[in-house]
PDB file of N, CA and C in Angstrom:
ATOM      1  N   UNK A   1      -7.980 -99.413 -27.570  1.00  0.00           N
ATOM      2  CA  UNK A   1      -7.376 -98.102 -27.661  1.00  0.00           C
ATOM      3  C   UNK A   1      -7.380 -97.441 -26.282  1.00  0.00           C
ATOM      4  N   UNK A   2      -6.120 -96.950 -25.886  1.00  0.00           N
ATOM      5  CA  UNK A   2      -6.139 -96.016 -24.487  1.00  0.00           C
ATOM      6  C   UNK A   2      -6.328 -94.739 -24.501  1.00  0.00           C
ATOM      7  N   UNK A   3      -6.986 -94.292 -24.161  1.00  0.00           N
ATOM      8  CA  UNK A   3      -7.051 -92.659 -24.151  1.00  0.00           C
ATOM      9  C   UNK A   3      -5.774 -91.889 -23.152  1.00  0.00           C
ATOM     10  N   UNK A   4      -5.614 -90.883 -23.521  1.00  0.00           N
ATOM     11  CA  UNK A   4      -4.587 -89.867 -22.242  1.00  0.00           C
ATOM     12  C   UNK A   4      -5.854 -89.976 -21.023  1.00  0.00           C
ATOM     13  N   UNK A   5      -6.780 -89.673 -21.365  1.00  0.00           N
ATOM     14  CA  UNK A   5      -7.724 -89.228 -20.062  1.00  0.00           C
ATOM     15  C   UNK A   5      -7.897 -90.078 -19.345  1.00  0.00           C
ATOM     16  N   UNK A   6      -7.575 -91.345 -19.474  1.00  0.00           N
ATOM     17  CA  UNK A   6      -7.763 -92.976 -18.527  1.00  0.00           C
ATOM     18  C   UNK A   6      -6.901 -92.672 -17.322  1.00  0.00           C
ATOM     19  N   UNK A   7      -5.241 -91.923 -17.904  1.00  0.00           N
ATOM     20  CA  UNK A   7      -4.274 -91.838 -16.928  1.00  0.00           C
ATOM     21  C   UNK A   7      -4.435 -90.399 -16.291  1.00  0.00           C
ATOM     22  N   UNK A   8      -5.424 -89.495 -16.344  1.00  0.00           N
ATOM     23  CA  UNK A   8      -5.547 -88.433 -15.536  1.00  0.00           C
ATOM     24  C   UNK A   8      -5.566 -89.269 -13.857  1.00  0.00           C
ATOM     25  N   UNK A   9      -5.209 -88.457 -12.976  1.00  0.00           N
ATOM     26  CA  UNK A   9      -5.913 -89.312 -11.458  1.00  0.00           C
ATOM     27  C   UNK A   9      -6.881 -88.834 -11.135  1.00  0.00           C
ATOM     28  N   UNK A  10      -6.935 -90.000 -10.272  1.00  0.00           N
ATOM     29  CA  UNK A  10      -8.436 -89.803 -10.311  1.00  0.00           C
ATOM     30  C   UNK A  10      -8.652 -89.424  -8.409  1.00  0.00           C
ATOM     31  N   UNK A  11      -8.882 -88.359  -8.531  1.00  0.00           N
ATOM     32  CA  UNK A  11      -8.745 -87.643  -7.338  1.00  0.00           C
ATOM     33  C   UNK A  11      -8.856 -86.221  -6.967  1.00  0.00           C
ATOM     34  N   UNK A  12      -9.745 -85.743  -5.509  1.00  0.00           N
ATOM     35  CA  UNK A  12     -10.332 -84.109  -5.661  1.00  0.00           C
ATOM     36  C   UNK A  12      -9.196 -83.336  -5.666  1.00  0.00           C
ATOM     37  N   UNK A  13      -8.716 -82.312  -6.805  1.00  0.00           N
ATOM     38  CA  UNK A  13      -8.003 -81.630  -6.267  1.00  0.00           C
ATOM     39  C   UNK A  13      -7.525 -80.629  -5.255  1.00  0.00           C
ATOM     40  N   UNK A  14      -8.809 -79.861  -5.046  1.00  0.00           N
ATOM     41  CA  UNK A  14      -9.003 -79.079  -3.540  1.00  0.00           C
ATOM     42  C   UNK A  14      -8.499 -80.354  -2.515  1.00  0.00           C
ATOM     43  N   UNK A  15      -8.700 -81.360  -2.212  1.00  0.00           N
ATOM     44  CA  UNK A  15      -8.247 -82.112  -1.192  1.00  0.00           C
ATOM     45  C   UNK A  15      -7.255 -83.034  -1.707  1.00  0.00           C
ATOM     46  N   UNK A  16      -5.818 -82.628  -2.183  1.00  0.00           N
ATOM     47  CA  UNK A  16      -4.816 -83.079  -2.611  1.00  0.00           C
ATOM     48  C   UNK A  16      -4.247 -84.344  -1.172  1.00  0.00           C
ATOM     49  N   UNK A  17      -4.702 -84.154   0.096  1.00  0.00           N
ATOM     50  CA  UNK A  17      -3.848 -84.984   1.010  1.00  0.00           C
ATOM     51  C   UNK A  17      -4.952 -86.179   1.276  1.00  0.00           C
ATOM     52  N   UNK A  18      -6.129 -86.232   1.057  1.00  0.00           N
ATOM     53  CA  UNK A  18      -7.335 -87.031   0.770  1.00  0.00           C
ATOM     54  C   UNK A  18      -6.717 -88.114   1.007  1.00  0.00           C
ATOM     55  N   UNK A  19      -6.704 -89.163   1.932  1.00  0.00           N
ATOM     56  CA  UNK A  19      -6.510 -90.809   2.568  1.00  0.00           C
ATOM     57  C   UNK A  19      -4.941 -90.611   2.752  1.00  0.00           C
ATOM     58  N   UNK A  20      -3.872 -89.818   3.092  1.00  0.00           N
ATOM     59  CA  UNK A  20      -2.792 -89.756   3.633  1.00  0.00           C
ATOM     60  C   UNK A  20      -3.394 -89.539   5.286  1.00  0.00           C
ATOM     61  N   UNK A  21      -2.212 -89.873   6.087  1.00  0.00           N
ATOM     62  CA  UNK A  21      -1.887 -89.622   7.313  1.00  0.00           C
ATOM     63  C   UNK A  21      -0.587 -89.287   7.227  1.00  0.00           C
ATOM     64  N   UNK A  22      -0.287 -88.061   7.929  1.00  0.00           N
ATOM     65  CA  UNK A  22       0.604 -86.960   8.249  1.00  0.00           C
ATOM     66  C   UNK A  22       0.857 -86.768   9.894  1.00  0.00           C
ATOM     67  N   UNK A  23       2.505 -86.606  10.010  1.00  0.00           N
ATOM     68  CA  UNK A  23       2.841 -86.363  11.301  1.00  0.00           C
ATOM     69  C   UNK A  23       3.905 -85.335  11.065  1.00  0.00           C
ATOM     70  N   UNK A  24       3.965 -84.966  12.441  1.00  0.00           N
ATOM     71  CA  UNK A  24       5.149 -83.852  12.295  1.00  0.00           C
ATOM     72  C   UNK A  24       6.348 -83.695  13.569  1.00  0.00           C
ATOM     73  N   UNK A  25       7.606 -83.877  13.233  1.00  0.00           N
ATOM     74  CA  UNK A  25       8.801 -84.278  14.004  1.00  0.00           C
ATOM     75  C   UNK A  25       9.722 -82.639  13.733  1.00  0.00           C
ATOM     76  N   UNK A  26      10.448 -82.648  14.918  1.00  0.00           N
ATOM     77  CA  UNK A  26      11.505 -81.999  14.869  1.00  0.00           C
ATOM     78  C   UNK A  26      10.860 -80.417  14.896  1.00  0.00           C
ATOM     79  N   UNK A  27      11.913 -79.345  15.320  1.00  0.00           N
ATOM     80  CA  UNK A  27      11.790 -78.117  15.118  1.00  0.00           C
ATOM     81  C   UNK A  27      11.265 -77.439  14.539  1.00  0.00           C
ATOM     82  N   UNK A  28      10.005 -77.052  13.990  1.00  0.00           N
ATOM     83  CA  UNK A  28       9.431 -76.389  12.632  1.00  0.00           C
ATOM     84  C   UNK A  28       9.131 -75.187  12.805  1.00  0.00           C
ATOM     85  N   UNK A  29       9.071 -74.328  12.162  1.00  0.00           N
ATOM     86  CA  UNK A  29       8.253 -72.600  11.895  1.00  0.00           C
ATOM     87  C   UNK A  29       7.035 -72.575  12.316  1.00  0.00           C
ATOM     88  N   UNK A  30       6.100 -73.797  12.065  1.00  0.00           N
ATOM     89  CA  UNK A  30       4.768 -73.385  12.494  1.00  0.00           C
ATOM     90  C   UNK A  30       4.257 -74.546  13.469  1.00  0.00           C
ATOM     91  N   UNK A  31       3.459 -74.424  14.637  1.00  0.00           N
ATOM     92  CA  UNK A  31       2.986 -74.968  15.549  1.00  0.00           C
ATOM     93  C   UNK A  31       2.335 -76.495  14.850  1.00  0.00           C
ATOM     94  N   UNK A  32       2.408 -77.735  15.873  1.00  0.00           N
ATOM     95  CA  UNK A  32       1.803 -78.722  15.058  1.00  0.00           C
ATOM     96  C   UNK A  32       0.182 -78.147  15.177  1.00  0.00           C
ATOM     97  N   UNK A  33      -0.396 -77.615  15.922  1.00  0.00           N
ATOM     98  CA  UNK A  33      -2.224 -77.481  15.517  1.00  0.00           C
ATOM     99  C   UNK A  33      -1.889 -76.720  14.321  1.00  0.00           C
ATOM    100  N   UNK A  34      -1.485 -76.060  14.025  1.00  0.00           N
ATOM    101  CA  UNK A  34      -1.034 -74.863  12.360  1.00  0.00           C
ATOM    102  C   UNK A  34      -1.527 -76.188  11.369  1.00  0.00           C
ATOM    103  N   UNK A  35      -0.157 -76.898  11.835  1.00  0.00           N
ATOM    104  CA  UNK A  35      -0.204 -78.101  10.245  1.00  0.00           C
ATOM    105  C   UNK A  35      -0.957 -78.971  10.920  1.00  0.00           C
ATOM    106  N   UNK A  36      -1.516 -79.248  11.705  1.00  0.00           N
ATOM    107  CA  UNK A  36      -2.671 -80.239  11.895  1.00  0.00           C
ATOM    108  C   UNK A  36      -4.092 -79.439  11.125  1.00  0.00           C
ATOM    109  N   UNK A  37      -4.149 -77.941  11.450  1.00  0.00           N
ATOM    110  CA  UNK A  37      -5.492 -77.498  10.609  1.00  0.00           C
ATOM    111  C   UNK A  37      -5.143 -77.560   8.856  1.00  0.00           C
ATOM    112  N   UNK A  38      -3.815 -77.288   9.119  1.00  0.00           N
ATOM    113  CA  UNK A  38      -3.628 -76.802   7.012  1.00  0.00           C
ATOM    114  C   UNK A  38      -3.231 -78.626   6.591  1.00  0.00           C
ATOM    115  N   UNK A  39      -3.298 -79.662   7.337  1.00  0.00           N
ATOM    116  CA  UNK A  39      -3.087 -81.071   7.040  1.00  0.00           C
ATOM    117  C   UNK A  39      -4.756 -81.544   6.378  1.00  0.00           C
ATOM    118  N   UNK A  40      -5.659 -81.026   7.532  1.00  0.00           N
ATOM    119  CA  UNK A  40      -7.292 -81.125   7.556  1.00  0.00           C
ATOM    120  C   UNK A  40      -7.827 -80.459   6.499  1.00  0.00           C
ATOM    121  N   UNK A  41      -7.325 -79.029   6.580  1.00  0.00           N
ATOM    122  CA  UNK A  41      -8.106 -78.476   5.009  1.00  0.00           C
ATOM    123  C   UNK A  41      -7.886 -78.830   4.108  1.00  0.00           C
ATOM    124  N   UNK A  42      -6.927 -79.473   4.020  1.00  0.00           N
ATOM    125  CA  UNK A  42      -6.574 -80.162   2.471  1.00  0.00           C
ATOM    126  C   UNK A  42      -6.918 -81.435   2.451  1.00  0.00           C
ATOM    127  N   UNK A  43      -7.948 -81.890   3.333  1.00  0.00           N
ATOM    128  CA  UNK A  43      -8.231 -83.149   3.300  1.00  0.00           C
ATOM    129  C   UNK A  43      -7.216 -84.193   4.307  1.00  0.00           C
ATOM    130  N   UNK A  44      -6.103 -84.485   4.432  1.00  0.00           N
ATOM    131  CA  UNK A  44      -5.307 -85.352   5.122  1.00  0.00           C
ATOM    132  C   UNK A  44      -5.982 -85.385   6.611  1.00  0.00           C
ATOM    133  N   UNK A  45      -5.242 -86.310   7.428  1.00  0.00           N
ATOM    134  CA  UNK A  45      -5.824 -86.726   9.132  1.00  0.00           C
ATOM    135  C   UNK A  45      -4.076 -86.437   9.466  1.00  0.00           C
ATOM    136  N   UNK A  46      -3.881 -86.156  10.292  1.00  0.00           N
ATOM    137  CA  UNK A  46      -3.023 -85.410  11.110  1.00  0.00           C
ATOM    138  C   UNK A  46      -2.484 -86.672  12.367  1.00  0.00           C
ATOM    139  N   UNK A  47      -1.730 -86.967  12.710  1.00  0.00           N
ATOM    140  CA  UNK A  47      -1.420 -87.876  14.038  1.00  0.00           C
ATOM    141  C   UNK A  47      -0.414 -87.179  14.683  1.00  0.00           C
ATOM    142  N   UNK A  48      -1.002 -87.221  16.293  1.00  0.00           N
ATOM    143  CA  UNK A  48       0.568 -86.779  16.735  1.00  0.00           C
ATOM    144  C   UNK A  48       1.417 -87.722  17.000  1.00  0.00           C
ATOM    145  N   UNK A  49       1.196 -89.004  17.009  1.00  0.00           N
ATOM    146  CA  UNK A  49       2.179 -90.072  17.203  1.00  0.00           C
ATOM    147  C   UNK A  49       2.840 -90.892  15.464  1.00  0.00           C
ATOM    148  N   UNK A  50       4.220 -90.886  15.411  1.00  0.00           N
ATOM    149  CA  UNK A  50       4.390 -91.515  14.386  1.00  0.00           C
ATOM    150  C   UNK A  50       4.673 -93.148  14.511  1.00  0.00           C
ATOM    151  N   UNK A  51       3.695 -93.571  13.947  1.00  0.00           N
ATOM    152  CA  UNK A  51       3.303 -94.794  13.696  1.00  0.00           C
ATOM    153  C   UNK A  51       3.581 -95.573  12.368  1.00  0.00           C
ATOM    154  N   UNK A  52       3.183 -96.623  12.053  1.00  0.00           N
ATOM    155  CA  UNK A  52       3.450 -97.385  11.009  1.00  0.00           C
ATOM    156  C   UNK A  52       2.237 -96.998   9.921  1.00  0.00           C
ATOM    157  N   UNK A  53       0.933 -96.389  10.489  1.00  0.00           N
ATOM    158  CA  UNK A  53       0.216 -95.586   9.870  1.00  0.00           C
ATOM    159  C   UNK A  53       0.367 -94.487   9.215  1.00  0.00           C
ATOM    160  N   UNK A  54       1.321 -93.865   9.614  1.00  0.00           N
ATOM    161  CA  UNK A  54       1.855 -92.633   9.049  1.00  0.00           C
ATOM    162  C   UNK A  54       2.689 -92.883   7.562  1.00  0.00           C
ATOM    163  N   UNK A  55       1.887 -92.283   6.567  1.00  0.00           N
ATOM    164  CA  UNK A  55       2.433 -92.076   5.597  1.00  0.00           C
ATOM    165  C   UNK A  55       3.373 -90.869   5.378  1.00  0.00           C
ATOM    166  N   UNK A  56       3.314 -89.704   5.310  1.00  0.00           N
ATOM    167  CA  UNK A  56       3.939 -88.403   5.135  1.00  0.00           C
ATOM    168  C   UNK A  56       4.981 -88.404   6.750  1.00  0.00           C
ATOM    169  N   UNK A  57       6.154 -87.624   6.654  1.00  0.00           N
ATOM    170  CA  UNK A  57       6.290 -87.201   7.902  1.00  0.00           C
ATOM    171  C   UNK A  57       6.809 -85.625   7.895  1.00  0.00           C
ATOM    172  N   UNK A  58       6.408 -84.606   8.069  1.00  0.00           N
ATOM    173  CA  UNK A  58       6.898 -83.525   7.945  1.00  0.00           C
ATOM    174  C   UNK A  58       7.814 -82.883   8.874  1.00  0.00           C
ATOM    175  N   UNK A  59       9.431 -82.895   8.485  1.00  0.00           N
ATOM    176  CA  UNK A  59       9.957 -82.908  10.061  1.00  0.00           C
ATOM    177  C   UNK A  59      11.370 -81.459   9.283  1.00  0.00           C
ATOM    178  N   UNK A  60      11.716 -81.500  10.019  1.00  0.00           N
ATOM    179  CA  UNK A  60      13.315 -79.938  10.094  1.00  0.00           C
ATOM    180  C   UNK A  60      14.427 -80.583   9.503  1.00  0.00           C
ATOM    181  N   UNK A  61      15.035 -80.213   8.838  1.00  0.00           N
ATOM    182  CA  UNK A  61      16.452 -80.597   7.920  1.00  0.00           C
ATOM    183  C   UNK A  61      16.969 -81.449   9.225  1.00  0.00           C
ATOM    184  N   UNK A  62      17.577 -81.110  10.111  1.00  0.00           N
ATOM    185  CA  UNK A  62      18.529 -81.423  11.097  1.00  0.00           C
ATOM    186  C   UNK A  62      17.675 -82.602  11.854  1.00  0.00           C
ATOM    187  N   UNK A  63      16.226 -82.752  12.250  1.00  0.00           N
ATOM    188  CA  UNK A  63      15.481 -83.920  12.704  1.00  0.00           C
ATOM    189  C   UNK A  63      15.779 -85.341  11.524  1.00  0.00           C
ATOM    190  N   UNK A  64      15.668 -84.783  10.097  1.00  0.00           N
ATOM    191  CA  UNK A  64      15.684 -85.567   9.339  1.00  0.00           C
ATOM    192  C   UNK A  64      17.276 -86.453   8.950  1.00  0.00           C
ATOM    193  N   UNK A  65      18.295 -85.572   9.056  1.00  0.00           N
ATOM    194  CA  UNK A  65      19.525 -86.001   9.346  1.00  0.00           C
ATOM    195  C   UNK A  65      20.068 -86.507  10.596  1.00  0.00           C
ATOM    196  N   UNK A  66      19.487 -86.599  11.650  1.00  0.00           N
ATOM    197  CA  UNK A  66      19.653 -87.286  12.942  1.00  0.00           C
ATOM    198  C   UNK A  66      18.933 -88.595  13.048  1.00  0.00           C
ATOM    199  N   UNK A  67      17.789 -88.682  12.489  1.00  0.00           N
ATOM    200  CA  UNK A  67      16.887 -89.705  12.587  1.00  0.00           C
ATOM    201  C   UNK A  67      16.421 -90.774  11.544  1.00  0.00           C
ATOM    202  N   UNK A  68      17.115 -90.189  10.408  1.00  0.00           N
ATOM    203  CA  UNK A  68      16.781 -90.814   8.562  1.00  0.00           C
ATOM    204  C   UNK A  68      17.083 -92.496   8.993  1.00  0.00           C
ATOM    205  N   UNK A  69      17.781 -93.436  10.156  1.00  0.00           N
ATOM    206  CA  UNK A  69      18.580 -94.581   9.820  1.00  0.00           C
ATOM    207  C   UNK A  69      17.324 -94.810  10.816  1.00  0.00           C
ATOM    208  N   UNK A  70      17.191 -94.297  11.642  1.00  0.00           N
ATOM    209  CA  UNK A  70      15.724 -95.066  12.842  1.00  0.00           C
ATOM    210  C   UNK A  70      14.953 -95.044  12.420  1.00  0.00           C
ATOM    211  N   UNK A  71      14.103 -93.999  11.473  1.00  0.00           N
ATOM    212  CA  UNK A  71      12.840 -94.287  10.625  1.00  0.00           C
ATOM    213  C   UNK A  71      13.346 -95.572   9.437  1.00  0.00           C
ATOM    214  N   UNK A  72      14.157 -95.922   9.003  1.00  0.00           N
ATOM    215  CA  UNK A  72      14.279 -96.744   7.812  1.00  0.00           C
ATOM    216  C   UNK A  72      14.522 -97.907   8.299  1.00  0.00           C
ATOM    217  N   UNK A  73      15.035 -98.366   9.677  1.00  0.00           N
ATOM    218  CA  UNK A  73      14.582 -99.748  10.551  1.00  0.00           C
ATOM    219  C   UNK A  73      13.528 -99.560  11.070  1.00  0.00           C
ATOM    220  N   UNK A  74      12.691 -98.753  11.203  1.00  0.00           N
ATOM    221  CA  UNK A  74      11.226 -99.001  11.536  1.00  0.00           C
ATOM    222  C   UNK A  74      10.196 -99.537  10.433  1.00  0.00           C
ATOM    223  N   UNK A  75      10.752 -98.514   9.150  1.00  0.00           N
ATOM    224  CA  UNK A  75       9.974 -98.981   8.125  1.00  0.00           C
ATOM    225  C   UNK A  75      10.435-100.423   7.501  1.00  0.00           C
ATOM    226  N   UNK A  76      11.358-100.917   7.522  1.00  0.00           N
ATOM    227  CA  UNK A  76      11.693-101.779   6.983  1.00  0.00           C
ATOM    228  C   UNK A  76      11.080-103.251   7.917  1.00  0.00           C
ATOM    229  N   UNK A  77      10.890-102.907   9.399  1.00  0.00           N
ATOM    230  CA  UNK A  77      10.511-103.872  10.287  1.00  0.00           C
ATOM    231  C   UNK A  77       9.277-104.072  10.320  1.00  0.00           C
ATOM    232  N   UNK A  78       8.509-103.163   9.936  1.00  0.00           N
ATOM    233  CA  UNK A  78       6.701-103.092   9.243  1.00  0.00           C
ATOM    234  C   UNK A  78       6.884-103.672   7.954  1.00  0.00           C
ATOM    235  N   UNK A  79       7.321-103.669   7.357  1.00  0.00           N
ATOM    236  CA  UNK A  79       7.121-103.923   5.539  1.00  0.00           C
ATOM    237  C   UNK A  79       7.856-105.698   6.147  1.00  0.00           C
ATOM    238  N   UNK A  80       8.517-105.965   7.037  1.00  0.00           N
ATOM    239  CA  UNK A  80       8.710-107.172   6.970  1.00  0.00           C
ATOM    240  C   UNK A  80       7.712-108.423   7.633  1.00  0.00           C
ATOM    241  N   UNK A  81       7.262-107.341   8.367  1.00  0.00           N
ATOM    242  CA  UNK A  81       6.074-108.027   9.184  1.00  0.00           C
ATOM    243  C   UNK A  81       5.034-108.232   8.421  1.00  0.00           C
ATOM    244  N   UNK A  82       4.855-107.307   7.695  1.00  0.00           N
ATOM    245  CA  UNK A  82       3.440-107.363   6.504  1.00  0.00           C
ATOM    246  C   UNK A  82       3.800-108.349   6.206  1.00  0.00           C
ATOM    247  N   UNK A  83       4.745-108.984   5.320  1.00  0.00           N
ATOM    248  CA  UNK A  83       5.128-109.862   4.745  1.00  0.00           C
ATOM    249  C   UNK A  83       4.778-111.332   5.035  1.00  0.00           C
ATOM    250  N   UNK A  84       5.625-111.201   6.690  1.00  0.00           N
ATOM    251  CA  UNK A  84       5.811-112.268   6.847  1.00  0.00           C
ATOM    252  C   UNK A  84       4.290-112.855   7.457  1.00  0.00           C
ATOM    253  N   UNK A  85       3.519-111.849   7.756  1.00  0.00           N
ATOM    254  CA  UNK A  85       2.042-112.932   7.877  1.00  0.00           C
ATOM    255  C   UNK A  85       1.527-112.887   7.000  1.00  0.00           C
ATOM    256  N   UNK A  86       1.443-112.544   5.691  1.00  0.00           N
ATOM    257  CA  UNK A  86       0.811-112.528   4.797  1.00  0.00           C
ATOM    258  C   UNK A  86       0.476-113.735   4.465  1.00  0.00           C
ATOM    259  N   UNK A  87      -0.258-114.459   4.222  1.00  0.00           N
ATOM    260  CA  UNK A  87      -0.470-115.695   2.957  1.00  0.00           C
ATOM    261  C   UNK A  87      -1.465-115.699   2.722  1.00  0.00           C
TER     262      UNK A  87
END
């Protein structure tokens, strides 16, 4: 028998960004130390370089429409590499 409560997550909610890595691209409203501290209080690690480590990327409408096809051959060239040494 499964309970509902098996599929609660399982995770702190005060620290909702807890094992993400977060970066931040393009034009924004608030300074990257801003969202590097409000990345930290919520638990997440902050990078200023975007890397293949970077999970989240928090970036400006217009960064994200200039750049959406270069992040998706980057990601796709990591996810192939994983791959291909894998065995």
């Amino acid at each position: 028998m499964i309970l509902i409560n098996d599929f609660r997550p399982n995770y702190d909610s005060s620290l909702p960004l807890s094992g993400y890595i977060l970066s931040s691209a393009g034009r924004l409203a608030s300074s990257a130390s801003t969202i590097q501290k409000e990345v930290e209080r919520l638990g997440g690690t902050f990078s200023t370089k975007i890397d293949p480590s970077v999970g989240i990327i928090i970036s400006s409408q217009g960064f994200k429409q200039r750049f959406h096809f270069s992040f998706s051959k980057i990601i796709l060239r990591f996810c192939f590499e994983k791959m291909k040494f894998k065995k």
